[in-house]
Protein backbone atom coordinates (compact mmCIF):
# COMPACT_ATOMS: atom_id res chain seq x y z
CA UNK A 1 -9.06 5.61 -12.78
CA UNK A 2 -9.87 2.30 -10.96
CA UNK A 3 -12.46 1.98 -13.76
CA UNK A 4 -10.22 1.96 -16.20
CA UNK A 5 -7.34 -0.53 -14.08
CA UNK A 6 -10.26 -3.14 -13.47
CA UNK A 7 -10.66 -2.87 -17.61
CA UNK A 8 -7.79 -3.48 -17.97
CA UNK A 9 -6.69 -5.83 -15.79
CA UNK A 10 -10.29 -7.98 -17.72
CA UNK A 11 -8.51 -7.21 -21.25
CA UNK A 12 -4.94 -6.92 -21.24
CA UNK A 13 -4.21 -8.76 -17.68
CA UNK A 14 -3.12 -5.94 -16.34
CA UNK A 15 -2.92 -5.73 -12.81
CA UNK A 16 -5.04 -3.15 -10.88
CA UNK A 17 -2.93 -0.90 -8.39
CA UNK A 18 -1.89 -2.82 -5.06
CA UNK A 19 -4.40 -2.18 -2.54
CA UNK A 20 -4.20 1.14 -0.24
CA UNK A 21 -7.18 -0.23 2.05
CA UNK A 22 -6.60 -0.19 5.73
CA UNK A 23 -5.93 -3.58 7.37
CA UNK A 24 -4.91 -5.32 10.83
CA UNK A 25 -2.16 -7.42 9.06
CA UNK A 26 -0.02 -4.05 8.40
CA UNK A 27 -1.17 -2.36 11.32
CA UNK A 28 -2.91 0.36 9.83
CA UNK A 29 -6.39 -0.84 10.78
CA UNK A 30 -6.27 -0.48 14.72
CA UNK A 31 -8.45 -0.88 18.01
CA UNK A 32 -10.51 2.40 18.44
CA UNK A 33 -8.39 3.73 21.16
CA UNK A 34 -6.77 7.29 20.99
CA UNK A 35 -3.44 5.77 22.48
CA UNK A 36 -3.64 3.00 19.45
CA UNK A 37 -4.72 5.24 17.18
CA UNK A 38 -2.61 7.91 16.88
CA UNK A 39 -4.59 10.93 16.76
CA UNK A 40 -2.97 14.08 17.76
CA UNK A 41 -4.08 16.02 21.16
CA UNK A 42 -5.64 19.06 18.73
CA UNK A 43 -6.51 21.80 21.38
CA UNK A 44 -10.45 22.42 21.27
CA UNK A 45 -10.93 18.72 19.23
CA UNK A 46 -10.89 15.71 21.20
CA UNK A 47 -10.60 11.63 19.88
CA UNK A 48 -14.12 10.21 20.63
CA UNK A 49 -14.16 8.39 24.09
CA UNK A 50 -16.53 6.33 22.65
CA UNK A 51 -17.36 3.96 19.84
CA UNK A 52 -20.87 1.92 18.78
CA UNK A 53 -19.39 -1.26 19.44
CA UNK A 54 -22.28 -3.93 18.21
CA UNK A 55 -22.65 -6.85 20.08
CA UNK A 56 -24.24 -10.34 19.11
CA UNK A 57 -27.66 -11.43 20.21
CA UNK A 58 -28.29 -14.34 21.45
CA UNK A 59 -32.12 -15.11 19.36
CA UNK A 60 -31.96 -18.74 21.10
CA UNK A 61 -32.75 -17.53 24.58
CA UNK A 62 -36.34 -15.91 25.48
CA UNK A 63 -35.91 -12.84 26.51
CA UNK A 64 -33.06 -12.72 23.61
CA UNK A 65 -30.05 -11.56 25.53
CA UNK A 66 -26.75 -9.69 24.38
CA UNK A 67 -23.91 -11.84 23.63
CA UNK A 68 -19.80 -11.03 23.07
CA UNK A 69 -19.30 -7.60 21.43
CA UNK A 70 -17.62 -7.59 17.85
CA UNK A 71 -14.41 -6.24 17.31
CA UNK A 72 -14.21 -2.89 15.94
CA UNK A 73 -10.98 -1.46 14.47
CA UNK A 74 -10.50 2.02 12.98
CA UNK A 75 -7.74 3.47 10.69
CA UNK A 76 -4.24 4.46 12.37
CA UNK A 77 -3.46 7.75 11.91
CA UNK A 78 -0.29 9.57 11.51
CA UNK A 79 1.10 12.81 13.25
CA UNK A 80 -1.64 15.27 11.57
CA UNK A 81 -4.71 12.56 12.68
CA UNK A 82 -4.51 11.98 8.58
CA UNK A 83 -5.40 8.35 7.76
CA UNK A 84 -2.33 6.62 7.06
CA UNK A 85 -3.73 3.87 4.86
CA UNK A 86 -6.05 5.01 1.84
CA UNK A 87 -5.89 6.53 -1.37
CA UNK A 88 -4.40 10.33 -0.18
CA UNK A 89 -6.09 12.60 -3.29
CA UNK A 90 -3.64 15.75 -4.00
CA UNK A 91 -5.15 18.39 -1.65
CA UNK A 92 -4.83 16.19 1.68
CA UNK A 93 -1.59 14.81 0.96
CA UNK A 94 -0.71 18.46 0.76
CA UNK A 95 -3.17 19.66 3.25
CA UNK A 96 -4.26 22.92 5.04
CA UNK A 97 -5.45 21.12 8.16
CA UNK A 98 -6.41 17.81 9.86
CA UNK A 99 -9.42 16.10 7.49
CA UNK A 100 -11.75 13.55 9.55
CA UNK A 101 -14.20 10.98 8.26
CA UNK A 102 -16.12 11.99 11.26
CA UNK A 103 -16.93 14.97 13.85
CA UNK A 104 -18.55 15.02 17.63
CA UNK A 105 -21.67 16.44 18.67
CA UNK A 106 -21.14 20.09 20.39
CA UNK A 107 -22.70 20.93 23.76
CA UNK A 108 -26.42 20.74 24.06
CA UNK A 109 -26.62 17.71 21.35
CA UNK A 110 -25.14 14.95 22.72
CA UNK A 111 -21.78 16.21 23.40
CA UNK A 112 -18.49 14.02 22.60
CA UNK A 113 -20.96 11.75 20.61
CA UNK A 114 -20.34 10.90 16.80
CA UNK A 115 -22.71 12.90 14.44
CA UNK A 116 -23.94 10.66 11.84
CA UNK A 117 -22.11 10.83 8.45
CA UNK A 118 -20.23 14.24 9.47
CA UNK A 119 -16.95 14.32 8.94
CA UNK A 120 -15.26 17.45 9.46
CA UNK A 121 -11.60 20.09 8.82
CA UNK A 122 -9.61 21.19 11.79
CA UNK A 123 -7.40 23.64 10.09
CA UNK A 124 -3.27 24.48 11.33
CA UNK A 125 -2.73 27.31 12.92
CA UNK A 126 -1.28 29.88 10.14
CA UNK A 127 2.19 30.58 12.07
CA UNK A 128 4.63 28.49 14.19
CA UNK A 129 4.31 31.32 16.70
CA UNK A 130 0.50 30.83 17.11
CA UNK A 131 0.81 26.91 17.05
CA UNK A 132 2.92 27.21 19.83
CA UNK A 133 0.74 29.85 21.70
CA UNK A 134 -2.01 27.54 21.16
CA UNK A 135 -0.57 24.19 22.07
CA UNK A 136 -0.49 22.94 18.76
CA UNK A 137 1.21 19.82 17.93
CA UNK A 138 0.71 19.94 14.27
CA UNK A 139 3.17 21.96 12.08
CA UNK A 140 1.65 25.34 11.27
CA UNK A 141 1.28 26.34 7.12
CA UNK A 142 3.98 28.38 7.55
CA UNK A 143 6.30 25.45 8.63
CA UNK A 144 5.05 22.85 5.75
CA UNK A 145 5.08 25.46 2.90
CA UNK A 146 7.59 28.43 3.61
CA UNK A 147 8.05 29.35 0.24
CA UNK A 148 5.21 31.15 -1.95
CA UNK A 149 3.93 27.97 -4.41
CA UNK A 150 5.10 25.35 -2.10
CA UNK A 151 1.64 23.93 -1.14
CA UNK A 152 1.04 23.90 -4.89
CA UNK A 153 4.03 22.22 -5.90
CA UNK A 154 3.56 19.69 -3.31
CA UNK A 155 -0.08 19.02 -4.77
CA UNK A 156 1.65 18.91 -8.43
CA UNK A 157 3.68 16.04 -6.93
CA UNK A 158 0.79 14.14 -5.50
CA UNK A 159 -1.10 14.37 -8.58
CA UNK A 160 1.52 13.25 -10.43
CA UNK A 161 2.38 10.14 -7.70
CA UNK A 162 -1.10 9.40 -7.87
CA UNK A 163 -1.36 9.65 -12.10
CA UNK A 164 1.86 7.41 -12.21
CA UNK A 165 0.06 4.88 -9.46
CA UNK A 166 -3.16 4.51 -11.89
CA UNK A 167 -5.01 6.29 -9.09
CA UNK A 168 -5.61 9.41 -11.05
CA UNK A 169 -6.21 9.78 -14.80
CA UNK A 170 -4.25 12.16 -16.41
CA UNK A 171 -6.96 13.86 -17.79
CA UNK A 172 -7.92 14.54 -14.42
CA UNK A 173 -4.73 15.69 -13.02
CA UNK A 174 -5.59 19.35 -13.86
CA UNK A 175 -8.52 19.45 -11.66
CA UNK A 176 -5.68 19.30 -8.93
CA UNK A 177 -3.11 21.21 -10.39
CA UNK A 178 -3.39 24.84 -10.00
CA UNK A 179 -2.94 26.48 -13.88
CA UNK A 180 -1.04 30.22 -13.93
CA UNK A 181 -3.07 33.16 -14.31
């Protein structure tokens, strides 16, 4: 679809879809903090502690020493540790669970540490009952989609959001859309 809006936007002057990318200026690019971040307290998932923060060398000096560390900002996140900024496809605007661009080493392999290019899927708890039991602060399935087809429909109106955004092609939109039996 963004294929097709930069063509577009070459031939016809058409202008591509306003920008969804995270950034300080509307606050949804943030210092890596959990507090600044927003991530929920997910029992059994913790915010990483830490973050590779790169820091400048100083090649002038023999031994080259470290210099000032760079800034590092992450994306804010909203009540279910979802992204807030970023192009939300169907599924995770409707979603079954808490979807990560990144995951933490268990026990035995560097515990609490990053694992390279892993993100991962923390699912909610099926019932309000067991959120509750399990100190939960994400609304259970039950609670987002009480009726039967209600996840569905709400992924029928993201696809849709996203077709009339130029996000999606419409062509595509039935990949996302879940056809009768």
């Amino acid at each position: 679809a963004l294929l097709v809006a930069m063509s577009e936007w070459i031939s016809k002057g058409t202008l591509p879809p306003d920008s969804r990318y995270p950034s300080r200026a509307n606050a949804t690019l943030v210092p890596p903090s959990a507090d600044q971040v927003g991530f929920p307290h997910i029992p059994g998932f913790a915010y990483p502690s830490r973050i590779a923060q790169p820091t400048l060398i100083k090649s002038d000096e023999m031994p080259p020493s470290k210099g000032p560390a760079y800034p590092v900002f992450v994306p804010k996140t909203d009540a279910d540790g979802r992204d807030i900024a970023g192009i939300h496809l169907p599924t995770l605007e409707a979603p079954a669970g808490t979807y990560t661009g990144w995951n933490l080493c268990k026990a035995g392999f560097g515990e609490g540490e990053l694992c390279d290019n892993n993100g991962t899927m923390i699912p909610f708890a099926t019932t309000k009952e067991e959120r509750l039991k399990n100190n939960d602060p994400r609304l259970s399935m039950a609670e987002r989609y009480p009726g039967e087809g209600d996840r569905a429909a709400a992924i029928a109106k993201a696809t849709h959001q996203l077709v009339h955004d130029r996000l999606v092609l419409e062509e595509d939109a039935g990949l996302f859309i879940a056809k009768p039996n």
